[in-house]
Protein backbone atom coordinates (compact mmCIF):
# COMPACT_ATOMS: atom_id res chain seq x y z
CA UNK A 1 -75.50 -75.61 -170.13
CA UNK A 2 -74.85 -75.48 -174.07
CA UNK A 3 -74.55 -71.54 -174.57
CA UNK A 4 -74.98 -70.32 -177.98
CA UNK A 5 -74.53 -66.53 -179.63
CA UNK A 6 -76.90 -65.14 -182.08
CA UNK A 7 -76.17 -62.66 -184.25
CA UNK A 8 -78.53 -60.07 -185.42
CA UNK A 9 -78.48 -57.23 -187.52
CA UNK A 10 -80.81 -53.89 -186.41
CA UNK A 11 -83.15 -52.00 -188.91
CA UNK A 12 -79.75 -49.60 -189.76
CA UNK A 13 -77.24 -52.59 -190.70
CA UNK A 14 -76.21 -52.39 -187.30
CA UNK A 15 -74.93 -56.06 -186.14
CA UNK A 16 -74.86 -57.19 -182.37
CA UNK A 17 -73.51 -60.92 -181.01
CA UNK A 18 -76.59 -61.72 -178.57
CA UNK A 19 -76.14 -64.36 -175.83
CA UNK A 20 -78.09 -67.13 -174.64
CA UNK A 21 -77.11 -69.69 -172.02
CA UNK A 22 -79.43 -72.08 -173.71
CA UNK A 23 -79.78 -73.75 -177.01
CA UNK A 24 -83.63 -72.76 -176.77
CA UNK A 25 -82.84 -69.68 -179.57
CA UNK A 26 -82.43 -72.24 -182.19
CA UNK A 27 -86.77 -73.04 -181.13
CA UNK A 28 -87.33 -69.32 -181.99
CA UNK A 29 -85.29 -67.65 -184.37
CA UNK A 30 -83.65 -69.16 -187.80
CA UNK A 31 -80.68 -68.13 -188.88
CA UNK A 32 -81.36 -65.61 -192.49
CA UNK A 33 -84.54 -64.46 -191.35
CA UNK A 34 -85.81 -61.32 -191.05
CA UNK A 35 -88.64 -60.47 -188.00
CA UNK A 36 -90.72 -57.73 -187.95
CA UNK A 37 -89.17 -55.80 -184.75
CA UNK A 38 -91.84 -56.11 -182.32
CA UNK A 39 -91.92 -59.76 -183.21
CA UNK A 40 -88.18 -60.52 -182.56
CA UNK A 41 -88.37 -58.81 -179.08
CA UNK A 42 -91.05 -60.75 -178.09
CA UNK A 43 -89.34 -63.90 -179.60
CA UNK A 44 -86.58 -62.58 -177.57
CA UNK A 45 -88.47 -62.50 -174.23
CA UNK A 46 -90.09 -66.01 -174.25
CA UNK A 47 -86.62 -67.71 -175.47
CA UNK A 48 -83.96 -65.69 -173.21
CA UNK A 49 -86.94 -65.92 -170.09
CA UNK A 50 -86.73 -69.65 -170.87
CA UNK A 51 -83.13 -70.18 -171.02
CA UNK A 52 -82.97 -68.13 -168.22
CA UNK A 53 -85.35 -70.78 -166.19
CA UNK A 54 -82.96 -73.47 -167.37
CA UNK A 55 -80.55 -72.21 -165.94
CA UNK A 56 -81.99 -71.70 -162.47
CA UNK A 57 -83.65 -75.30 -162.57
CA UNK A 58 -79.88 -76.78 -163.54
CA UNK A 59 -78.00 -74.91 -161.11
CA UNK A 60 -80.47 -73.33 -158.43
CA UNK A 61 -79.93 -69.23 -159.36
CA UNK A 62 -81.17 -66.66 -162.23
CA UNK A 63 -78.92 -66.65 -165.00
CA UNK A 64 -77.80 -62.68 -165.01
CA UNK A 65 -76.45 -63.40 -168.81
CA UNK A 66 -79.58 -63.83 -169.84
CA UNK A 67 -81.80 -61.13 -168.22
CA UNK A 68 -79.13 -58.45 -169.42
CA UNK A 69 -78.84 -59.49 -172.57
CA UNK A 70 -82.92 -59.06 -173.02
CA UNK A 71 -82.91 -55.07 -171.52
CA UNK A 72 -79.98 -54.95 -174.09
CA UNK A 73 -82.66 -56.06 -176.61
CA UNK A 74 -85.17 -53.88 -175.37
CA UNK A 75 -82.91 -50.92 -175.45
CA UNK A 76 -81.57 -51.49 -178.88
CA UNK A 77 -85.12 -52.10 -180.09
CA UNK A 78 -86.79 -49.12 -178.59
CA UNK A 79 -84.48 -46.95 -180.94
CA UNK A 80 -86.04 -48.18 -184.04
CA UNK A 81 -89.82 -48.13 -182.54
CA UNK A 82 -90.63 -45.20 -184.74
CA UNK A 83 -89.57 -46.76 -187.86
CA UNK A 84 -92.41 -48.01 -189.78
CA UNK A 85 -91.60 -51.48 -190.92
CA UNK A 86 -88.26 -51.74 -188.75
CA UNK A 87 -87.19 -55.93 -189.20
CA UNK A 88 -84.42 -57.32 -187.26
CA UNK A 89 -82.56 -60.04 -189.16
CA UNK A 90 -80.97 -63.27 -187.40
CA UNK A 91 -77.91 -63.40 -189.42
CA UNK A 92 -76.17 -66.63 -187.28
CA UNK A 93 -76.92 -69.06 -184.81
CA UNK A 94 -73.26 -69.72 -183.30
CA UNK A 95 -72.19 -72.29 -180.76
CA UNK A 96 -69.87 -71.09 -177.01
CA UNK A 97 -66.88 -73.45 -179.41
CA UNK A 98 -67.66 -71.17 -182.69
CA UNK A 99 -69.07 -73.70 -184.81
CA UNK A 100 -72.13 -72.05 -186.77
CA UNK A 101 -75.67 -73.92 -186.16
């Protein structure tokens, strides 16, 4: 499977290297923009549930990578909840070799 890294930065500058064992992020997020919090969770959810999917359709079990980087996610989030207008940004969309999408 193509993995790929995204990099995000939370509401307080905060930046985080996110994994994905699937290219699918690249069908959700865009590298520069910023999403409204609750937004890039749930962008977060449907892309790391279906790279997840991939994975078990390609080699017959749950991709672990995935699932824990999404409670990651949903931790991280839940600390800026409060915030009124809290945006995540997508800084980079970064291939397993390095090589920025």
């Amino acid at each position: 499977m193509p993995e790929m890294y995204f990099h995000v930065r939370w509401p307080d500058g905060v930046t985080q290297r996110c994994y994905s064992p699937s290219t699918v992020v690249e069908d959700y997020f865009v590298a520069g923009r910023a999403y409204e919090l609750t937004d890039f969770v749930e962008r977060s959810r449907t892309a790391l549930g279906i790279a997840g999917e991939r994975v078990k359709e390609k080699f017959g079990f749950s991709c672990t990578g995935a699932s824990d980087q999404l409670a990651q996610i949903e931790r991280t989030a839940a600390l800026y909840a409060v915030a009124d207008g809290a945006k995540v940004t997508v800084e980079s969309l970064v291939d397993a070799d390095g090589s920025t999408r």
